[in-house]
N, C-alpha and C. Protein backbone atom coordinates (compact mmCIF):
# COMPACT_ATOMS: atom_id res chain seq x y z
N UNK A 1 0.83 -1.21 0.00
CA UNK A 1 0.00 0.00 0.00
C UNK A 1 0.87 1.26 0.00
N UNK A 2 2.34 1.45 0.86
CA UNK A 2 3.07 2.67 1.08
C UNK A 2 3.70 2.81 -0.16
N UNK A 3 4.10 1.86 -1.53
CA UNK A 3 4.49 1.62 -2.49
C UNK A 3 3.56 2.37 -3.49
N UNK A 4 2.28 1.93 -3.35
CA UNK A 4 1.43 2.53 -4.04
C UNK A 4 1.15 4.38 -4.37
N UNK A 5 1.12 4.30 -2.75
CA UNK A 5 1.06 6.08 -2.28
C UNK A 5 2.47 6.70 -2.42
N UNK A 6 3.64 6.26 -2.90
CA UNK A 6 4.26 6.85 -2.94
C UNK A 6 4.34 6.64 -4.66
N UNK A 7 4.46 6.00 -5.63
CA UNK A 7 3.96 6.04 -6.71
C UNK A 7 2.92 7.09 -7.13
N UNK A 8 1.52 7.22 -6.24
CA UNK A 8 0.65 8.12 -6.90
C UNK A 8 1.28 9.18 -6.50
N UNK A 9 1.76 9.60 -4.98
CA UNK A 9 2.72 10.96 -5.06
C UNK A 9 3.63 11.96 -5.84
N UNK A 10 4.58 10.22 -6.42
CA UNK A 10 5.51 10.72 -7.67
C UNK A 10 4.64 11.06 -9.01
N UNK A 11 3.52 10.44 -9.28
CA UNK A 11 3.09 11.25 -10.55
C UNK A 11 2.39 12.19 -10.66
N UNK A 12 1.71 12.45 -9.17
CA UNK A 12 1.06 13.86 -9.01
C UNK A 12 2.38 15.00 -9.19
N UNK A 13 3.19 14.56 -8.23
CA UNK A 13 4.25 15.88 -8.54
C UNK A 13 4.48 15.91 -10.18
N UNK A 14 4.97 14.86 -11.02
CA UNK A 14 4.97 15.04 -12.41
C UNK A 14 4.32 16.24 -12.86
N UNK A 15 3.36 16.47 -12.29
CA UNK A 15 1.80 17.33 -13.35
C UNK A 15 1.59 18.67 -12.73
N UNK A 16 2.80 19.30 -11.57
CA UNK A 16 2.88 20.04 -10.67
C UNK A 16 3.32 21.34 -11.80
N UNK A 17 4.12 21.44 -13.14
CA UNK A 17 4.18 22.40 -13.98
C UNK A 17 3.23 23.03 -14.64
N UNK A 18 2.33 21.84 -15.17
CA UNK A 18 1.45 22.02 -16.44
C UNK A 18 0.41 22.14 -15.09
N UNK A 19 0.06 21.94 -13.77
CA UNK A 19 -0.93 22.04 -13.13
C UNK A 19 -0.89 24.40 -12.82
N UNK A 20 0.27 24.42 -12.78
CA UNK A 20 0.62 26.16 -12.52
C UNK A 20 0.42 26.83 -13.36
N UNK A 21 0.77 26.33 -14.68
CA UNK A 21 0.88 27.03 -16.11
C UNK A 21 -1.19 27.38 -16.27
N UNK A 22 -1.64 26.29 -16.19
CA UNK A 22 -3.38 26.35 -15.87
C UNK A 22 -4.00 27.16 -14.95
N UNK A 23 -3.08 27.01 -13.86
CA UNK A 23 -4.15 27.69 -12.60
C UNK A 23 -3.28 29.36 -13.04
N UNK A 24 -2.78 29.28 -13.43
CA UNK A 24 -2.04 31.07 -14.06
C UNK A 24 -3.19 31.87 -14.71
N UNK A 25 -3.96 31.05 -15.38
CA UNK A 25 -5.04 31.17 -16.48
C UNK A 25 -6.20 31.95 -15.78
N UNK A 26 -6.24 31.07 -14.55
CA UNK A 26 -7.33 31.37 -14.14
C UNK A 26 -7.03 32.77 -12.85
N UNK A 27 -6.37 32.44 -12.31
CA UNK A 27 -5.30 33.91 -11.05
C UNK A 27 -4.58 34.91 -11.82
N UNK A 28 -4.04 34.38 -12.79
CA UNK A 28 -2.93 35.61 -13.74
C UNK A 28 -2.44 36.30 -12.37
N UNK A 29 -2.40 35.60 -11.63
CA UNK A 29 -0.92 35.92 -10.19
C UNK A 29 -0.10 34.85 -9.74
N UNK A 30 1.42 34.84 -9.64
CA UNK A 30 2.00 33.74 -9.86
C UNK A 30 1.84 33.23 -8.68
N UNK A 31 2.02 34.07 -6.94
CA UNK A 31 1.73 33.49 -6.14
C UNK A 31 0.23 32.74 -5.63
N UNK A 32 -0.71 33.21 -6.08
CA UNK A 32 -2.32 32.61 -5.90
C UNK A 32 -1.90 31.27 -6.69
N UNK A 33 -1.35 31.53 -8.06
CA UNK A 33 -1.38 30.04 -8.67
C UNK A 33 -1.07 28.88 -8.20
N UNK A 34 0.40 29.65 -7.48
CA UNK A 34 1.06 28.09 -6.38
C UNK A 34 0.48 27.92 -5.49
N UNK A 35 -0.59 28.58 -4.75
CA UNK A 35 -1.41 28.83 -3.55
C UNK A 35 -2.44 27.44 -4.55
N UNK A 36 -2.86 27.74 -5.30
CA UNK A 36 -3.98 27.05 -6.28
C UNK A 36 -3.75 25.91 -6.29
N UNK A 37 -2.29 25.62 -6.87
CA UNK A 37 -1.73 23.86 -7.57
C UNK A 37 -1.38 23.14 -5.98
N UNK A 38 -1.15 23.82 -4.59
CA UNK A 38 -1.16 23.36 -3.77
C UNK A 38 -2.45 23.07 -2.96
N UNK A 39 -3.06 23.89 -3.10
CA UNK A 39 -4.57 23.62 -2.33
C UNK A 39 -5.55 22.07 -3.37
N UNK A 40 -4.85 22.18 -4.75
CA UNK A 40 -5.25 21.26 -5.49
C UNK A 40 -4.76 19.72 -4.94
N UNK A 41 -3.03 19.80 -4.96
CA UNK A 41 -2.44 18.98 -4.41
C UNK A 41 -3.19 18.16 -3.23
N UNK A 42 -2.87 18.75 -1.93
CA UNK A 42 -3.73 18.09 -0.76
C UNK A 42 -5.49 18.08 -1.36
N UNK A 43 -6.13 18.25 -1.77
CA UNK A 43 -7.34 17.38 -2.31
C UNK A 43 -7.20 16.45 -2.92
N UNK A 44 -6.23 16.66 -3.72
CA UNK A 44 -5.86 15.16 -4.68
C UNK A 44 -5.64 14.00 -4.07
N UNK A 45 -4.66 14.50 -2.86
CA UNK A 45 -4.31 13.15 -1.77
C UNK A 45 -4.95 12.73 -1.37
N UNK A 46 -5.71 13.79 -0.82
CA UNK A 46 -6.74 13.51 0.23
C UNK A 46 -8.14 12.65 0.04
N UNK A 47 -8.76 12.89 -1.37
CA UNK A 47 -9.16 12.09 -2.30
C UNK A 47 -8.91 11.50 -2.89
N UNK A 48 -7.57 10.86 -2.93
CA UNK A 48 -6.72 9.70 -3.88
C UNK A 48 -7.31 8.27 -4.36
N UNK A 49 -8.12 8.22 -3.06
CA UNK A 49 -8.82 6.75 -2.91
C UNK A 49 -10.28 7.00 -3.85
N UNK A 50 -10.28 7.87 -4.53
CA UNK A 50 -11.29 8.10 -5.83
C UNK A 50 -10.97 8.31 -6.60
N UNK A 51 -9.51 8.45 -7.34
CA UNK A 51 -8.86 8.11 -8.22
C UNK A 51 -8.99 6.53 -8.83
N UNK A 52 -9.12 6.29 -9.96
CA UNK A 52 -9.13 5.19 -10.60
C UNK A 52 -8.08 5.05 -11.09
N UNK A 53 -7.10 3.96 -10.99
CA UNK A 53 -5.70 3.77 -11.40
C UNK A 53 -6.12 3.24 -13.38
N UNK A 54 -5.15 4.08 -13.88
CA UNK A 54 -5.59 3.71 -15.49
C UNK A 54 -6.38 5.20 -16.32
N UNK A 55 -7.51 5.83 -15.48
CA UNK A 55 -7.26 6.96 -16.03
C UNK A 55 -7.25 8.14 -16.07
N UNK A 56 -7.04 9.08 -16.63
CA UNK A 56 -6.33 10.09 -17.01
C UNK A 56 -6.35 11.01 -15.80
N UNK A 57 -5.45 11.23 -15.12
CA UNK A 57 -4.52 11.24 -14.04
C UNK A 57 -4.44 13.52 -14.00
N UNK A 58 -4.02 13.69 -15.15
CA UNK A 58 -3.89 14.96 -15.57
C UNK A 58 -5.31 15.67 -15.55
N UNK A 59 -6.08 15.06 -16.43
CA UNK A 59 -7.78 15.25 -16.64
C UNK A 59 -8.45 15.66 -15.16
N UNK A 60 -8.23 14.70 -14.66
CA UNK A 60 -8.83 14.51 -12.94
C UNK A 60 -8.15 15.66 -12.24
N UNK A 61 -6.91 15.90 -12.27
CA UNK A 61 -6.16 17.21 -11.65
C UNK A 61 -6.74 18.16 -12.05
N UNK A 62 -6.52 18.36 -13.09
CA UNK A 62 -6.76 20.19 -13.63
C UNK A 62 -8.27 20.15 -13.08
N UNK A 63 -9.63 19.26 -13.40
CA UNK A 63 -11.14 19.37 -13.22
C UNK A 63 -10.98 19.33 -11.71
N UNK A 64 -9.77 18.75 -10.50
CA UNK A 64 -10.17 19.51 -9.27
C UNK A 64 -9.53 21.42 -9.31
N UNK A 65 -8.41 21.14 -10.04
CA UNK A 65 -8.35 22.75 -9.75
C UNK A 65 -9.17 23.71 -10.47
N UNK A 66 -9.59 23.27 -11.95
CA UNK A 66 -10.85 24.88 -12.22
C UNK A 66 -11.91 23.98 -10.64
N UNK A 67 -12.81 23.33 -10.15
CA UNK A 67 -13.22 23.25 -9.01
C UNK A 67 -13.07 24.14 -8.07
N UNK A 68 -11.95 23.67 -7.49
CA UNK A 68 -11.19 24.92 -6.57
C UNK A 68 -10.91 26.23 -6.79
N UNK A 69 -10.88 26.38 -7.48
CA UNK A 69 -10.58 27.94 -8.09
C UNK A 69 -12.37 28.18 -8.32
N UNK A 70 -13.10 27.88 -8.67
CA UNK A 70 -14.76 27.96 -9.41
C UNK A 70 -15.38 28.47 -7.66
N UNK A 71 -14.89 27.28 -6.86
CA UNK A 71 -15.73 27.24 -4.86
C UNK A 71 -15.00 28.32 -4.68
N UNK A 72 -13.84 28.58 -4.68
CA UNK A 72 -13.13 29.89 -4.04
C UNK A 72 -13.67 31.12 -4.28
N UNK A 73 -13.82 30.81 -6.16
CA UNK A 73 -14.08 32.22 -6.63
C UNK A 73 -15.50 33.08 -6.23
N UNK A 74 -16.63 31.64 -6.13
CA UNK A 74 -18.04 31.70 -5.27
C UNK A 74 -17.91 31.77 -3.77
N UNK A 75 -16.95 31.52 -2.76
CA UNK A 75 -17.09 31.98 -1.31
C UNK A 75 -16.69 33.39 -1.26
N UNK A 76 -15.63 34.07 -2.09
CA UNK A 76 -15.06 35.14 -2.30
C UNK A 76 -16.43 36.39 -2.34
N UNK A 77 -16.70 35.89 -3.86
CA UNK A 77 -17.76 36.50 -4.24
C UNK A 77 -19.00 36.91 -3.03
N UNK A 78 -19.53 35.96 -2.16
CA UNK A 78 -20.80 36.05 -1.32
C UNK A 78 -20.25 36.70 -0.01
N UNK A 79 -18.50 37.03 0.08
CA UNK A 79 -18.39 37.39 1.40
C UNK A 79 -18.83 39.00 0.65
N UNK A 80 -18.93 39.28 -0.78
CA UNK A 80 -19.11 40.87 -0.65
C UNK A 80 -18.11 42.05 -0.64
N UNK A 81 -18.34 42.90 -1.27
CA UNK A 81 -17.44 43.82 -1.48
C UNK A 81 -18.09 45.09 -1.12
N UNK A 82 -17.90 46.56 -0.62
CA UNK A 82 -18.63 47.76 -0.37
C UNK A 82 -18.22 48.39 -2.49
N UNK A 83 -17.25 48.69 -2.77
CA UNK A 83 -17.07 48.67 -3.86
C UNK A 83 -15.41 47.89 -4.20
N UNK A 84 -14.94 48.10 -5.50
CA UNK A 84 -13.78 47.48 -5.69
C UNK A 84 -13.00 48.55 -6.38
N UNK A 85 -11.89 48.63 -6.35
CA UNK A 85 -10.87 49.76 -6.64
C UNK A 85 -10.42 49.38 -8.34
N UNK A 86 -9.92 48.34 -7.95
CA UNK A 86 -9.57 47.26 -9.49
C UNK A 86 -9.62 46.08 -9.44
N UNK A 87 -9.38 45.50 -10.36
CA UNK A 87 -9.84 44.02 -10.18
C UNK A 87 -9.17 42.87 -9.57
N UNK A 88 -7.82 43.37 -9.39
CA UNK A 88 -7.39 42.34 -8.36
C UNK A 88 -6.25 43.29 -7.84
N UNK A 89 -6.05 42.90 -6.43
CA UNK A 89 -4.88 43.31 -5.72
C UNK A 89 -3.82 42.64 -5.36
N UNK A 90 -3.08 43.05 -5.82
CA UNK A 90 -1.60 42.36 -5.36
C UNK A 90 -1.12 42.13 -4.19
N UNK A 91 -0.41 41.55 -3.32
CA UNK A 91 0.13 41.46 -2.11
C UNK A 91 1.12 42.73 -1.79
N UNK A 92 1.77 43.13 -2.85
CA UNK A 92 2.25 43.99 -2.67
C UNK A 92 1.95 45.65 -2.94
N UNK A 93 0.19 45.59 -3.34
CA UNK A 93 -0.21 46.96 -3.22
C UNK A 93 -0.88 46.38 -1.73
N UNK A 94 -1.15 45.57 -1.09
CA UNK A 94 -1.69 45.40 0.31
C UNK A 94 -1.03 45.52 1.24
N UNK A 95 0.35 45.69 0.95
CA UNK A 95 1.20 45.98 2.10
C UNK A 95 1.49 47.86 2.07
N UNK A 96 1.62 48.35 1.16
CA UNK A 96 1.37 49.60 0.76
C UNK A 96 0.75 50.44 1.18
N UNK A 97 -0.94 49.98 1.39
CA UNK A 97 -1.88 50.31 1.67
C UNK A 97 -2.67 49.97 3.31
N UNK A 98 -1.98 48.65 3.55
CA UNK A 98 -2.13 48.48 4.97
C UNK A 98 -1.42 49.62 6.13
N UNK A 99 -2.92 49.70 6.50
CA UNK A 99 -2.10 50.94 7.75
C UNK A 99 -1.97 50.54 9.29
N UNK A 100 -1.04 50.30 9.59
CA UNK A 100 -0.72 50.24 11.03
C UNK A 100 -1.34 51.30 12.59
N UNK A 101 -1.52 52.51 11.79
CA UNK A 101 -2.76 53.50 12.09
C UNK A 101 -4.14 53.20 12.47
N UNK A 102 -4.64 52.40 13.52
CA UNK A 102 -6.22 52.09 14.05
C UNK A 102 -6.72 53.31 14.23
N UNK A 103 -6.50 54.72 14.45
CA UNK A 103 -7.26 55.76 13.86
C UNK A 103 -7.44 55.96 12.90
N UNK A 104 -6.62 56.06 11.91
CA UNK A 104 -6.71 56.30 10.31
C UNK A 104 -7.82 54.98 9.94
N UNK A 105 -7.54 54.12 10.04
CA UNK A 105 -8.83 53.02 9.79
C UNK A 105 -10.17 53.36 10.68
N UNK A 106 -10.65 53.69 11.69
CA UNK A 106 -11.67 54.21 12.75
C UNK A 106 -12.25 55.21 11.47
N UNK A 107 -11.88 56.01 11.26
CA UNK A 107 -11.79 57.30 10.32
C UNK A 107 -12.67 56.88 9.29
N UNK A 108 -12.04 55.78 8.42
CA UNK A 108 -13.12 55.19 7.31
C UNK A 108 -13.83 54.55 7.72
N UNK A 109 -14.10 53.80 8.57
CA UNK A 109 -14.94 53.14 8.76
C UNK A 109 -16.13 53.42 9.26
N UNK A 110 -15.93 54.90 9.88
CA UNK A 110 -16.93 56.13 10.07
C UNK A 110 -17.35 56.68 8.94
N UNK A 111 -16.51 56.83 7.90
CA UNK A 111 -16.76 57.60 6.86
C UNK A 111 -17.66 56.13 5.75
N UNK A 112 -17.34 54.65 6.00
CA UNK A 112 -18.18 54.03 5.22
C UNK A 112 -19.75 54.24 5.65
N UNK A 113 -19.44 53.79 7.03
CA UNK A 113 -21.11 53.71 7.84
C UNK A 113 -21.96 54.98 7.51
N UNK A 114 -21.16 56.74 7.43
CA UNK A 114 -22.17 57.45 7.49
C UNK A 114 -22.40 57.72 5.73
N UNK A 115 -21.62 57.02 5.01
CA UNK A 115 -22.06 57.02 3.44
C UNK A 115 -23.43 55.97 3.32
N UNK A 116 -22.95 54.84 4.00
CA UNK A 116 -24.50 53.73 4.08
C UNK A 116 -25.42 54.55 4.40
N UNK A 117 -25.73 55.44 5.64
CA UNK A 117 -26.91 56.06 6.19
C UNK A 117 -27.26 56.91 5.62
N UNK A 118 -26.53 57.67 4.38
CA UNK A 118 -27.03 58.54 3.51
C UNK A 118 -27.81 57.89 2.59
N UNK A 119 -27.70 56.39 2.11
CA UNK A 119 -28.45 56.27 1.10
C UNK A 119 -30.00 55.48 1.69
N UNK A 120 -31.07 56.29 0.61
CA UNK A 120 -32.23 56.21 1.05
C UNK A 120 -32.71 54.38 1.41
N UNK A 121 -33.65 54.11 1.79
CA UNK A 121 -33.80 53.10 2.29
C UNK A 121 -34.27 51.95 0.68
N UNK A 122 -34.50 52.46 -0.42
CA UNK A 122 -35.01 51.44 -1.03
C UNK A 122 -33.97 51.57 -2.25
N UNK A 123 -32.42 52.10 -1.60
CA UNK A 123 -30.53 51.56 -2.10
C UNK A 123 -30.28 50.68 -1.02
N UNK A 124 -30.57 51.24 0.27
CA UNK A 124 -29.99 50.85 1.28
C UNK A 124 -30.26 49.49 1.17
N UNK A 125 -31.44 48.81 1.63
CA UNK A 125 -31.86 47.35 1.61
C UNK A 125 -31.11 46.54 0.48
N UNK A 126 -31.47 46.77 -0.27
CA UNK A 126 -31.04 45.98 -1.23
C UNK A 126 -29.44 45.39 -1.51
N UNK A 127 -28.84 46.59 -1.16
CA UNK A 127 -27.62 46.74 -1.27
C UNK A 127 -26.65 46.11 0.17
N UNK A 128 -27.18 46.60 1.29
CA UNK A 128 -26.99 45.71 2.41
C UNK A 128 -26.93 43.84 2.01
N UNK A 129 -28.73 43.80 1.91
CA UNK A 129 -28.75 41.64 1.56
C UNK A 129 -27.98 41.77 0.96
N UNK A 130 -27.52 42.57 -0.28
CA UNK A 130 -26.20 41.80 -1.46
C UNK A 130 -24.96 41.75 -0.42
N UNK A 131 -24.72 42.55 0.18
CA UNK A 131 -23.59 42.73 0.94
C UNK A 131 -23.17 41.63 1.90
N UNK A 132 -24.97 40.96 2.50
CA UNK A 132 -24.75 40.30 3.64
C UNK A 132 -24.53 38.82 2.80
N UNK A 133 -24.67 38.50 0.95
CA UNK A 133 -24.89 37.29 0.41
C UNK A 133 -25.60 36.74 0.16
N UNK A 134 -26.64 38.07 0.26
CA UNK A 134 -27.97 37.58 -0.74
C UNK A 134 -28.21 37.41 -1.99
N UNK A 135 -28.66 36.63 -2.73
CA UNK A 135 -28.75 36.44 -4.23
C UNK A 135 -29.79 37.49 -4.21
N UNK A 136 -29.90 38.02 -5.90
CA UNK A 136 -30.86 38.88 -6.41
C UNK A 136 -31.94 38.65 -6.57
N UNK A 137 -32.10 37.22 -6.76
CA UNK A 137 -33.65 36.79 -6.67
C UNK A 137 -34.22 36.65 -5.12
N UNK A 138 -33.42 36.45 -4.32
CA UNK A 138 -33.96 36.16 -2.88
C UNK A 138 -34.18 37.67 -2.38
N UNK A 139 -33.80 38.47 -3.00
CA UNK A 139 -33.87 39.95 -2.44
C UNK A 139 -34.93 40.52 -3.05
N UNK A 140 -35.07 40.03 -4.21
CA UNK A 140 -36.44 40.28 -4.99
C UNK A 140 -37.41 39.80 -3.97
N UNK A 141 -37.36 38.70 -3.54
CA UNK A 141 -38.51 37.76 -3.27
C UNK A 141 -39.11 38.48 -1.59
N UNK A 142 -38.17 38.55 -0.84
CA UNK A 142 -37.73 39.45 0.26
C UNK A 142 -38.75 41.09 -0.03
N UNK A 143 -38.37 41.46 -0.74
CA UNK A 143 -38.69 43.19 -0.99
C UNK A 143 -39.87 42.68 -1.71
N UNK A 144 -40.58 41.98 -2.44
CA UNK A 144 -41.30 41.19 -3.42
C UNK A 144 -41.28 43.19 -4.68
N UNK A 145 -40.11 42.89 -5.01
CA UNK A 145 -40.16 43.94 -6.23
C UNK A 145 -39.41 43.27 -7.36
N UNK A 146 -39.67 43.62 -8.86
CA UNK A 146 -39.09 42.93 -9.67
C UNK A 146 -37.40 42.46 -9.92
N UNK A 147 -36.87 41.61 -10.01
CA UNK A 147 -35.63 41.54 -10.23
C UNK A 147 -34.57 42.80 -10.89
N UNK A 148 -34.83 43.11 -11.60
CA UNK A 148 -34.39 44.28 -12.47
C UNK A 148 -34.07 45.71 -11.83
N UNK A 149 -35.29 45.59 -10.55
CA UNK A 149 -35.03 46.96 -9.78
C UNK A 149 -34.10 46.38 -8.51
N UNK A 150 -33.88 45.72 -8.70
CA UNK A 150 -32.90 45.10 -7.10
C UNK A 150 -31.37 45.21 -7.99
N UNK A 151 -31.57 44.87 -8.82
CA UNK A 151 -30.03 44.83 -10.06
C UNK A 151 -29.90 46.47 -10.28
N UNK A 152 -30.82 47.19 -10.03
CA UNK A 152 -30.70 48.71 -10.37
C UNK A 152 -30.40 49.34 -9.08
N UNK A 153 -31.03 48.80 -8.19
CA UNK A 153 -30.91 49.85 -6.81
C UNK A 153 -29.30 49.45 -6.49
N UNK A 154 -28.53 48.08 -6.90
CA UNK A 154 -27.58 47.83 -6.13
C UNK A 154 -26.80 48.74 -6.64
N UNK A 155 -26.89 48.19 -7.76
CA UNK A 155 -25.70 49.35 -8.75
C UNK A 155 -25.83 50.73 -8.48
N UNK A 156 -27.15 51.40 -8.58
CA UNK A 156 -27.44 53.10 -7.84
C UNK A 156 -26.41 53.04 -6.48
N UNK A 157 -26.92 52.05 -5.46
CA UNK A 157 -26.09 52.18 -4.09
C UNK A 157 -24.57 52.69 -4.30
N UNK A 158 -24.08 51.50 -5.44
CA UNK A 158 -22.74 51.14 -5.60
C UNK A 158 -22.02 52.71 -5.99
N UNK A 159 -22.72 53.09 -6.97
CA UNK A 159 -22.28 54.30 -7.46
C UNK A 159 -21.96 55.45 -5.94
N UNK A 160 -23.34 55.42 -6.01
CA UNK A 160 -23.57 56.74 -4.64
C UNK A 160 -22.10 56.33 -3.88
N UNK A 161 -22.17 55.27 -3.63
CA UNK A 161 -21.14 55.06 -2.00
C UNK A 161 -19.76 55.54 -2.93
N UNK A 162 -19.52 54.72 -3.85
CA UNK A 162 -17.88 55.43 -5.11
C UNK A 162 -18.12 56.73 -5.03
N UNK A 163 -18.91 57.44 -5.19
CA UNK A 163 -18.29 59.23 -4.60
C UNK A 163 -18.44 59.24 -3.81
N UNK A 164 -19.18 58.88 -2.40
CA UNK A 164 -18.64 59.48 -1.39
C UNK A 164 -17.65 58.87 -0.84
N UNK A 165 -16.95 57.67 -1.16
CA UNK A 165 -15.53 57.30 -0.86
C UNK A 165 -15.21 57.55 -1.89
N UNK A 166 -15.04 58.56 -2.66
CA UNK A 166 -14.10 59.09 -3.90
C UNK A 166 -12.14 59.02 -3.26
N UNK A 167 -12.47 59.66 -2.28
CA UNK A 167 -10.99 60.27 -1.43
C UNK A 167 -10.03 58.77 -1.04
N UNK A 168 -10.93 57.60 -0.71
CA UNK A 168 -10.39 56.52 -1.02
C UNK A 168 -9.86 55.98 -1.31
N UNK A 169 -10.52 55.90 -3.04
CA UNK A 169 -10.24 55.49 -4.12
C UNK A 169 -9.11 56.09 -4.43
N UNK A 170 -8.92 56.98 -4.39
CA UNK A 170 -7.89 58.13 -5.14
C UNK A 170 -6.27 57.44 -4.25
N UNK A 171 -6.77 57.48 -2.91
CA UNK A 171 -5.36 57.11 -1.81
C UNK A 171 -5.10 55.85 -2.62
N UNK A 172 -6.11 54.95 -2.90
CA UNK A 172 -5.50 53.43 -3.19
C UNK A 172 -5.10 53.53 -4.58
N UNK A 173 -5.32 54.74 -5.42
CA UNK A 173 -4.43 54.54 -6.76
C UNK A 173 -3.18 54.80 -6.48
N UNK A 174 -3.03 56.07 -5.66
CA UNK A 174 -1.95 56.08 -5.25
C UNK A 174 -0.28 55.32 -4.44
N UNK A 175 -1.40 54.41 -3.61
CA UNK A 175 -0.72 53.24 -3.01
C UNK A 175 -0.12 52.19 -4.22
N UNK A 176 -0.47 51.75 -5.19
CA UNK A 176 -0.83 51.05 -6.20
C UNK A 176 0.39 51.30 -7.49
């Protein structure tokens, strides 16, 4: 059996290049990728005993990592965003931008809350459930108003709150 597992070990590592070169595709960041082909790795093991010896070994890898990358990209997604600056951040604009300052953070976080309380209550709702990981239809169903105006109010919210954290935005281009 330890013969075995160390056999399937050695050919998983084999597929450890062409497994990075893929998950690149999907992160286009080199460190998330190795973060990716490793989080792939230990599933693979860990599920090894559903591996079928004979076939395609590569096939089965890459379909757990778009997987993993697909669940990640959906837990990511439902934790919510207030808005987004650009589309992905680097580790090294997060160190930039991280402030060691718990006043300077107090500060925005005053300045997010009293941008929320400015917007009227039928941005506000809507935009909150999305926030808290509500789907658009459940927020529909919730408010019982058509889909289309829950897809409109979020986006209205979204806007409103981007100018009044304009000053923000501007610091994190700068950081960047």
């Amino acid at each position: 059996m330890k013969q075995a597992t160390t056999l399937f070990t050695q050919q998983l590592n084999s597929f450890s290049g062409s497994l990075h070169a893929f998950a690149l595709t999907f992160t286009r960041d080199d460190e998330d990728a190795r973060d990716l082909v490793q989080d792939t790795m230990v599933k693979a093991i860990r599920y090894s005993d559903l591996y079928e010896e004979g076939t395609n070994m590569k096939g089965w890898l890459f379909t757990i990592l778009r997987n993993t990358f697909i669940n990640s990209y959906r837990k990511n997604s439902r934790s919510g965003e207030i808005f987004t600056v650009c589309e992905e951040i680097s580790s090294a604009q997060l160190k930039k931008s991280a402030s060691l300052n718990e006043g300077e953070n107090k500060c925005m976080m005053d300045d997010i809350q009293y941008a929320l309380k400015k917007l009227q209550p039928e941005y506000y709702i809507p935009f909150i459930r999305y926030f808290e990981g509500f789907k658009y239809h459940e927020i529909a169903e919730e408010l019982n108003i058509p889909l289309g105006t829950v897809k409109t109010r979020i986006h209205v919210a979204r806007g409103i709150l981007k100018k009044s954290l304009k000053m923000y935005q501007d610091n994190y281009r700068k950081a960047g």
